[in-house]
C-alpha atoms as a PDB file:
ATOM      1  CA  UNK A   1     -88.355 -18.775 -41.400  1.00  0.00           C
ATOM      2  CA  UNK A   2     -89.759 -17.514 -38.361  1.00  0.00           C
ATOM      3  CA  UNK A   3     -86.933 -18.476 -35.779  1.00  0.00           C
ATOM      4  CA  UNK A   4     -83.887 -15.966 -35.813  1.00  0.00           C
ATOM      5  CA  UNK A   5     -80.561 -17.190 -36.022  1.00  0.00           C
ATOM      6  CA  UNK A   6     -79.534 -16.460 -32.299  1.00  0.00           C
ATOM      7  CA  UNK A   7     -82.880 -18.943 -31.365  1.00  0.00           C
ATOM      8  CA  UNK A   8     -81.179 -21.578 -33.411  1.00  0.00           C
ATOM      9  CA  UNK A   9     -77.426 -21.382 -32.542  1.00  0.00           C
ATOM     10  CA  UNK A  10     -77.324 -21.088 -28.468  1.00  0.00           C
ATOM     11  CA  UNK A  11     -79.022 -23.896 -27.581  1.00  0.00           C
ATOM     12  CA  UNK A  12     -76.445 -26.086 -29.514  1.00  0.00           C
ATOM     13  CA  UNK A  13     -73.713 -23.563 -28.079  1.00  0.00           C
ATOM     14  CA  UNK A  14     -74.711 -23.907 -24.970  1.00  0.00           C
ATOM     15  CA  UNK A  15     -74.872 -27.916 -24.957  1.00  0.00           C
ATOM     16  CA  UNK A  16     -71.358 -27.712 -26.747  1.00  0.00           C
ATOM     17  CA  UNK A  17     -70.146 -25.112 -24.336  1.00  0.00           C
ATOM     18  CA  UNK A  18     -71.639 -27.097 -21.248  1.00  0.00           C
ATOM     19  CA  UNK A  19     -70.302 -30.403 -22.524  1.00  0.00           C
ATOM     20  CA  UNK A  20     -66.870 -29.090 -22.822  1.00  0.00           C
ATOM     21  CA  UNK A  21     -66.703 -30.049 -26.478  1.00  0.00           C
ATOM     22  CA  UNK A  22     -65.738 -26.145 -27.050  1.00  0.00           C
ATOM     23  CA  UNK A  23     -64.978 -23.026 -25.742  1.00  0.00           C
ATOM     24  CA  UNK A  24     -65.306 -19.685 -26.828  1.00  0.00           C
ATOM     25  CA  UNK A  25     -62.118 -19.116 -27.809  1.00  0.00           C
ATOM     26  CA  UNK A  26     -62.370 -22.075 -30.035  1.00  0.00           C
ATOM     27  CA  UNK A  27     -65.053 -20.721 -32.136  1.00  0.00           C
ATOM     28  CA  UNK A  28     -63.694 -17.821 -34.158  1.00  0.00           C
ATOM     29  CA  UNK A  29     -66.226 -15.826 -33.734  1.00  0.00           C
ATOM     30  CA  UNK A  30     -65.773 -12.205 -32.743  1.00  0.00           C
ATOM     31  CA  UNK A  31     -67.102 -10.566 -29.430  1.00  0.00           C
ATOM     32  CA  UNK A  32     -69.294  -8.417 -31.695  1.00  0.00           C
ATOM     33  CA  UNK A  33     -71.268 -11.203 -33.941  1.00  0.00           C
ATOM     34  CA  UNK A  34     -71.730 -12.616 -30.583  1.00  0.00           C
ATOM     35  CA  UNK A  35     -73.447  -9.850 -28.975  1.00  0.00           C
ATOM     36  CA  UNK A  36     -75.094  -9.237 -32.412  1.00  0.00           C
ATOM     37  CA  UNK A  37     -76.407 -12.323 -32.026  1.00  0.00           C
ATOM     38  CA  UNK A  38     -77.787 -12.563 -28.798  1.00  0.00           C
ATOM     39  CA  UNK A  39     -79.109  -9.083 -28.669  1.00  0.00           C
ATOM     40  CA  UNK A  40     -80.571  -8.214 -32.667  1.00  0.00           C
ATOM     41  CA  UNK A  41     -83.030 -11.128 -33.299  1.00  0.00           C
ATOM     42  CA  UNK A  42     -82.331 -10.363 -37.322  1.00  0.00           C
ATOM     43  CA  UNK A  43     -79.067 -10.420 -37.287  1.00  0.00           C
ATOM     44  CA  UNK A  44     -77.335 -13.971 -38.895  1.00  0.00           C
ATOM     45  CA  UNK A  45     -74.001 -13.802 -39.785  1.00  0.00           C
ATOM     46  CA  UNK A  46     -72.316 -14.667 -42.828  1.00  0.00           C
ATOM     47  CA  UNK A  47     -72.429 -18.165 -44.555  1.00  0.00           C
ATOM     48  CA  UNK A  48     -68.486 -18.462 -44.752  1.00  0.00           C
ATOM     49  CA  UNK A  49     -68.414 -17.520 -40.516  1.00  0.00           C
ATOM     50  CA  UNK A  50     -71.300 -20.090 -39.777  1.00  0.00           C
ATOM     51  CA  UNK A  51     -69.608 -22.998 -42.216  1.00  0.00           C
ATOM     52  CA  UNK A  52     -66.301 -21.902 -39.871  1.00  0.00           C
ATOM     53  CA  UNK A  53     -68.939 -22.313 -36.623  1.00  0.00           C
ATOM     54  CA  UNK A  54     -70.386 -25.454 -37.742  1.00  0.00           C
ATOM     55  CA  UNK A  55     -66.951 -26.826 -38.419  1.00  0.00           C
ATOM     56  CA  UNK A  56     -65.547 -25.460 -35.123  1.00  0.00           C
ATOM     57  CA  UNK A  57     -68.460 -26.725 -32.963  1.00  0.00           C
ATOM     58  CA  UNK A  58     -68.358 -30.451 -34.847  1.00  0.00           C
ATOM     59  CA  UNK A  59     -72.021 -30.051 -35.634  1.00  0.00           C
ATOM     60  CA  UNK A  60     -73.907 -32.925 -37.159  1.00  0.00           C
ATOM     61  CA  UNK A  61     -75.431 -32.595 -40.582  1.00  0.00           C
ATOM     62  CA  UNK A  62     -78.668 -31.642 -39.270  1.00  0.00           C
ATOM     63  CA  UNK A  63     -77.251 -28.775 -36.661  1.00  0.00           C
ATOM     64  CA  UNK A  64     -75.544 -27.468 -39.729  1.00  0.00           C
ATOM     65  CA  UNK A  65     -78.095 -27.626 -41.879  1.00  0.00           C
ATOM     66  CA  UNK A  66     -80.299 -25.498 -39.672  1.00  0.00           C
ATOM     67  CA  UNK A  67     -77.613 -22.790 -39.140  1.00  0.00           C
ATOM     68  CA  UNK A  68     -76.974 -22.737 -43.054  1.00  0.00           C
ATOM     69  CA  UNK A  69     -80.499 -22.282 -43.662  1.00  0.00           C
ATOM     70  CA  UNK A  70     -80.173 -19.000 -42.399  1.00  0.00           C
ATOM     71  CA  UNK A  71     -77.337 -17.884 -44.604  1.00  0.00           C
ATOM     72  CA  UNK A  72     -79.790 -18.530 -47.359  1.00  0.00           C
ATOM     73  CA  UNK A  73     -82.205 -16.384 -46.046  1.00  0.00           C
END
């Protein structure tokens, strides 16, 4: 898998986030995955916190599916 997690997960956050579907807040994800995420490319957070993202964001079984893969390793 040569795309990190963060490369994967903001530009669906950021179409979510744009669209108004969700907000921050919403996603139950703490201020320090988020800056894990967006600054340490090999950091992917837990499988149990990205089932709670996909759920939270409404993703589609395809959006999920990529996220999960990552959880997987």
């Amino acid at each position: 898998m040569e795309r990190s997690f963060g490369a994967v997960f903001f530009p669906i956050y950021d179409r979510k986030m744009v669209s108004g579907e969700i907000t921050f807040g919403q996603l139950g994800l703490s201020k320090e995955d988020f800056t894990r995420i967006c600054t340490e490319k090999d950091f992917v957070p837990d499988q149990k916190t990205i089932e709670k993202l996909c759920e939270k964001m409404g993703l589609a079984d395809d959006e999920a599916a990529r996220l999960l893969e990552f959880a997987q390793g």
